[in-house]
C-alpha atoms as a PDB file:
ATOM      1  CA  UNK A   1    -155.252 -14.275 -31.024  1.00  0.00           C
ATOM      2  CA  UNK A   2    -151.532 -15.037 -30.924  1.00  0.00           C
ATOM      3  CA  UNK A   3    -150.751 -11.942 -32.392  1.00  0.00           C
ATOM      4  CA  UNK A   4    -152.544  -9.120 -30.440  1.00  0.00           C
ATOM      5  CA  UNK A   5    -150.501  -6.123 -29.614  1.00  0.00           C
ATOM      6  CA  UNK A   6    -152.050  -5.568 -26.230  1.00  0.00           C
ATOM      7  CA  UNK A   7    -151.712  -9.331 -25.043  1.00  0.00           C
ATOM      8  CA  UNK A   8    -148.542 -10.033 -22.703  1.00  0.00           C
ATOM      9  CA  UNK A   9    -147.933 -12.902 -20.188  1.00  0.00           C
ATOM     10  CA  UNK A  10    -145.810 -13.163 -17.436  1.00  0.00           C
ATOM     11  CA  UNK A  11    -144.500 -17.096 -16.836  1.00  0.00           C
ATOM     12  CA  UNK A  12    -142.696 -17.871 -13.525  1.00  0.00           C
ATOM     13  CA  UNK A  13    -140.829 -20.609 -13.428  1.00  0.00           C
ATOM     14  CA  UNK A  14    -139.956 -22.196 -10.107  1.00  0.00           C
ATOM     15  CA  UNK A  15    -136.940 -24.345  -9.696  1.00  0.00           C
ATOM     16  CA  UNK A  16    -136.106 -26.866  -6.495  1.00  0.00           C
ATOM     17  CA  UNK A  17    -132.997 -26.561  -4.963  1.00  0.00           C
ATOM     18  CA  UNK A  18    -133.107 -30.399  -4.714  1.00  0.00           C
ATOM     19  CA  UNK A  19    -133.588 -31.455  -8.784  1.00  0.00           C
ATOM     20  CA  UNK A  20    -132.180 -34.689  -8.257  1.00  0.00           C
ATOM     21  CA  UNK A  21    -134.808 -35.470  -6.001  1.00  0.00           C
ATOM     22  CA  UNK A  22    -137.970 -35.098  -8.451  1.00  0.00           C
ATOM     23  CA  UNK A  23    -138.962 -38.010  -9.694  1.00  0.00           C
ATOM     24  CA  UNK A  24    -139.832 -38.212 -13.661  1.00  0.00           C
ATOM     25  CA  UNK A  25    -143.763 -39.070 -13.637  1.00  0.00           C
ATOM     26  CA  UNK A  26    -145.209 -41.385 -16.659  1.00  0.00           C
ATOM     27  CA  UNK A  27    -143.330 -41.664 -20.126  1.00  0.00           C
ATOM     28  CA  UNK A  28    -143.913 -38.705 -23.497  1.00  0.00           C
ATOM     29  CA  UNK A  29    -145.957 -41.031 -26.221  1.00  0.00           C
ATOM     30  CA  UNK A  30    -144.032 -41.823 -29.015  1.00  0.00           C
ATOM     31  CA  UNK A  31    -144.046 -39.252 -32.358  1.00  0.00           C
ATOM     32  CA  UNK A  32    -146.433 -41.249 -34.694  1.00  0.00           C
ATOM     33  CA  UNK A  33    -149.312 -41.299 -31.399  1.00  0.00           C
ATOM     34  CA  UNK A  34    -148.998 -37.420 -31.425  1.00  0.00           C
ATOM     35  CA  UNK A  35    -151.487 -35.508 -34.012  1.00  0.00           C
ATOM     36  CA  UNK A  36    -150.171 -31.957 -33.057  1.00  0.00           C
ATOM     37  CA  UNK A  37    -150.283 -28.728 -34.717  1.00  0.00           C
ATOM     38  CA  UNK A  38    -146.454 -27.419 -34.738  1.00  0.00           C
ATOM     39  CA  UNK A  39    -146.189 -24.993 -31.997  1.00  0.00           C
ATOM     40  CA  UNK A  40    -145.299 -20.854 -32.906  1.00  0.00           C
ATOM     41  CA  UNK A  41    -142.396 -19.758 -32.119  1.00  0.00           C
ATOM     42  CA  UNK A  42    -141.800 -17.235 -29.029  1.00  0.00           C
ATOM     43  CA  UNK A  43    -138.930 -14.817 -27.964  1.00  0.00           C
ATOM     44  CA  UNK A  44    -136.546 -15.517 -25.579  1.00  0.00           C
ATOM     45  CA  UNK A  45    -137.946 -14.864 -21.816  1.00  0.00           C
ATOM     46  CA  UNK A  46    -136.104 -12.156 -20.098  1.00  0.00           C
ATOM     47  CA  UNK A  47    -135.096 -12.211 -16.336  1.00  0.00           C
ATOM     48  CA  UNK A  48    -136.876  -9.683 -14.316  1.00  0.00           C
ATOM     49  CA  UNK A  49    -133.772  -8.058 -12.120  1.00  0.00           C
ATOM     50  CA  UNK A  50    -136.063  -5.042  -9.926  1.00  0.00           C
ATOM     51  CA  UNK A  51    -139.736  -5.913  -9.456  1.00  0.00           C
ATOM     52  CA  UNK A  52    -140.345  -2.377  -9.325  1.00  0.00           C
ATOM     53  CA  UNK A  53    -139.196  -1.233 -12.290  1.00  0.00           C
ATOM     54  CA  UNK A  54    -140.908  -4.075 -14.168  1.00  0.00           C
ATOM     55  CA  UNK A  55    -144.534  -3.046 -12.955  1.00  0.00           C
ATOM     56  CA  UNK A  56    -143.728   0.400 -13.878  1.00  0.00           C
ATOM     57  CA  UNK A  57    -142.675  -0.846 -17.490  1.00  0.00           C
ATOM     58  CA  UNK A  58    -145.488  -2.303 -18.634  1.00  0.00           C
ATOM     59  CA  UNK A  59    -149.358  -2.664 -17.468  1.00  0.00           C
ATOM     60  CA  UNK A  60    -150.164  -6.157 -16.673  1.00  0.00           C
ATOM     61  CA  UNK A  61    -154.068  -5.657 -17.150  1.00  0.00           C
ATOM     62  CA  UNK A  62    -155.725  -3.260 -19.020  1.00  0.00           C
ATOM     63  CA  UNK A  63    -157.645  -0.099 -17.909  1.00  0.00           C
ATOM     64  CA  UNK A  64    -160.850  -0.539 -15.955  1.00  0.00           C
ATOM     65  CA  UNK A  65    -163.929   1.011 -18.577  1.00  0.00           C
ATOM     66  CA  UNK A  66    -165.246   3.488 -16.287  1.00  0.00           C
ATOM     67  CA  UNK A  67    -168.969   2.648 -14.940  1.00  0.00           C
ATOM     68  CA  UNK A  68    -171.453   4.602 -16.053  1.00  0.00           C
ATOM     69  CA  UNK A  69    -174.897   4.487 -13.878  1.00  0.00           C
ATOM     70  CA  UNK A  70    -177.184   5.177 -16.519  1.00  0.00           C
ATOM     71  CA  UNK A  71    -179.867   4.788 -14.227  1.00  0.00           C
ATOM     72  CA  UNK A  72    -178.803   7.296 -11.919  1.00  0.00           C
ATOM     73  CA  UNK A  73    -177.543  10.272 -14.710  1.00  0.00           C
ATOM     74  CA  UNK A  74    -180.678  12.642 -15.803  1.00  0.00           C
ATOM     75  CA  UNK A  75    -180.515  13.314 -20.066  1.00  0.00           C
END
């Protein structure tokens, strides 16, 4: 579900101080091989400045279910 209100991602993106120095592996096909479904648009990513405050802002899993033992509770 693309859009479910509860679903967020975090993407890290990790760039070498040497770019120059990565080589380019294999060549894209060309257009007319490609039978693709146009990909959705997404908003623009947003640097994270303090960790802390962005693990306060917003839960990165959702809440546990408690476990109920229904073995173990008397009804």
């Amino acid at each position: 579900m693309v859009d479910a209100p509860k679903r967020h991602k975090v993407s890290v993106h990790v760039l070498s101080r040497e770019m120059d120095s990565c080589p380019i592996v294999g060549e894209f096909p060309a257009q007319n091989d490609v039978n693709l479904a146009p990909a959705p648009s997404l908003p623009q990513p947003t640097l994270v400045q303090d960790m802390t405050e962005f693990k306060r802002s917003l839960p990165l899993f959702p809440l546990v279910k408690p476990h109920i033992n229904f073995m173990a509770a008397k009804l």
